[in-house]
Protein backbone atom coordinates (compact mmCIF):
# COMPACT_ATOMS: atom_id res chain seq x y z
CA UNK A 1 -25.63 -12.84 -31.86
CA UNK A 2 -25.65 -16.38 -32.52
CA UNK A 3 -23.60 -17.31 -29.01
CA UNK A 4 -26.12 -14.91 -27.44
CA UNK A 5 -28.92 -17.23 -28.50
CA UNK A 6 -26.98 -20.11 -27.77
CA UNK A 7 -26.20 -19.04 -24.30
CA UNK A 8 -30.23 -17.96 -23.65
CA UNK A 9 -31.20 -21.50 -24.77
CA UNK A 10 -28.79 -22.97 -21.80
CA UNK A 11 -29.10 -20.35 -19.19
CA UNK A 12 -32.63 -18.83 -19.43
CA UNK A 13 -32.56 -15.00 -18.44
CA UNK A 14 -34.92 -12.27 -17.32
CA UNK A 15 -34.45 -8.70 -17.22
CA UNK A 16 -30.89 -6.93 -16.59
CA UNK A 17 -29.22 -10.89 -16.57
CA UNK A 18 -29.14 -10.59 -20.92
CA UNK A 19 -26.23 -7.68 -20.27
CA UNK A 20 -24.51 -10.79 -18.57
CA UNK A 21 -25.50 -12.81 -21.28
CA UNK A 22 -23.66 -10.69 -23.69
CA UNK A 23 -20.56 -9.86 -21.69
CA UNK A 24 -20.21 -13.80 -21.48
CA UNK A 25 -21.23 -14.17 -24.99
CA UNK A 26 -18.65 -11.31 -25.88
CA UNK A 27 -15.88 -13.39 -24.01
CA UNK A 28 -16.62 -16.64 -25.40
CA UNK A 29 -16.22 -15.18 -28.92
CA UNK A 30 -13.13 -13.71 -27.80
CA UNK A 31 -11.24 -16.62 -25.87
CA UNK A 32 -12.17 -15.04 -22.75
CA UNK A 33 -13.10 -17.78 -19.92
CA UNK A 34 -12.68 -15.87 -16.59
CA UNK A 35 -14.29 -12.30 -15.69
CA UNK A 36 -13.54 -10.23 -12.25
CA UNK A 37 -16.21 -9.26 -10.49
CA UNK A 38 -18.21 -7.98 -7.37
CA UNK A 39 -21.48 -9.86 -9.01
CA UNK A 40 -19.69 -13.67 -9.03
CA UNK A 41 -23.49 -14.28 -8.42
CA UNK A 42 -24.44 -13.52 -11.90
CA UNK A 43 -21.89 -15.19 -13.80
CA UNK A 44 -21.86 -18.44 -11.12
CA UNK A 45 -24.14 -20.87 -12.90
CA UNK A 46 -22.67 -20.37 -16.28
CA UNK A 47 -20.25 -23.23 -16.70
CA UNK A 48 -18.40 -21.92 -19.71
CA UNK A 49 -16.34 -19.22 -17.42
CA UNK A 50 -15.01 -19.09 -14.08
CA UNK A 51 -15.98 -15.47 -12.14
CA UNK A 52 -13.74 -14.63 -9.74
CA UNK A 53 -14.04 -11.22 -7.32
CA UNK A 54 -10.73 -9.19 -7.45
CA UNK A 55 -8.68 -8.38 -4.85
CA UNK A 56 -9.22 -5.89 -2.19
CA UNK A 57 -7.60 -2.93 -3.95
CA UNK A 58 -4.15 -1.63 -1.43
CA UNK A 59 -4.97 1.14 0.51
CA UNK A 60 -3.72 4.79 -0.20
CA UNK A 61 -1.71 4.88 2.68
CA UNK A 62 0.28 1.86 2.03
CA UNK A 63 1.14 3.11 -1.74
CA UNK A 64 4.63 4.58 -2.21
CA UNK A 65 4.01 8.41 -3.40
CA UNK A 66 5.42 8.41 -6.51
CA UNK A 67 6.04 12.20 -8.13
CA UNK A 68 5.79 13.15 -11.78
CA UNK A 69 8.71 13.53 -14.03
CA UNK A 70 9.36 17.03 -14.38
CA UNK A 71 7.76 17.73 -11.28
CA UNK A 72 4.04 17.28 -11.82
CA UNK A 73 3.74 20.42 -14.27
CA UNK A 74 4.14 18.11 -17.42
CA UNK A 75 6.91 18.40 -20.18
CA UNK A 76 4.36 20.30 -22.26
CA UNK A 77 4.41 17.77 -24.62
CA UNK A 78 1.39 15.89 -25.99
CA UNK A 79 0.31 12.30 -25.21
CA UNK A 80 1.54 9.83 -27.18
């Protein structure tokens, strides 16, 4: 709570921006310093992290089809 504060104090907020107050506070306390995003615009003025938007995610049609073992009916066992 207290880097939430901190971070307020430096980068004044209004309405939804405290959730990206606390995701940034969250990753400061937890040696986080870059997040992926489609909002860079929210996280852009906060100098503590970098925001960076992902990469365009491959298409479906240029994935290899890859088939289950065992056929794609399971090995009836249970997850791990």
């Amino acid at each position: 709570m207290e880097r939430v504060l901190w971070l307020l104090e430096r980068y004044p907020v209004r309405g939804l921006g405290l959730h990206d107050v606390r995701h940034v506070a969250t990753m400061l306390e937890n040696g986080v310093s870059r997040i992926y995003t489609y909002n860079t615009r929210h996280f852009s003025h906060i100098a503590e992290i970098e925001a960076l938007t992902p990469p365009e995610p491959a298409s479906v049609e240029s994935q290899p089809e890859e088939e289950p073992e065992g056929g794609g009916k399971g090995n009836g066992q249970p997850f791990p």
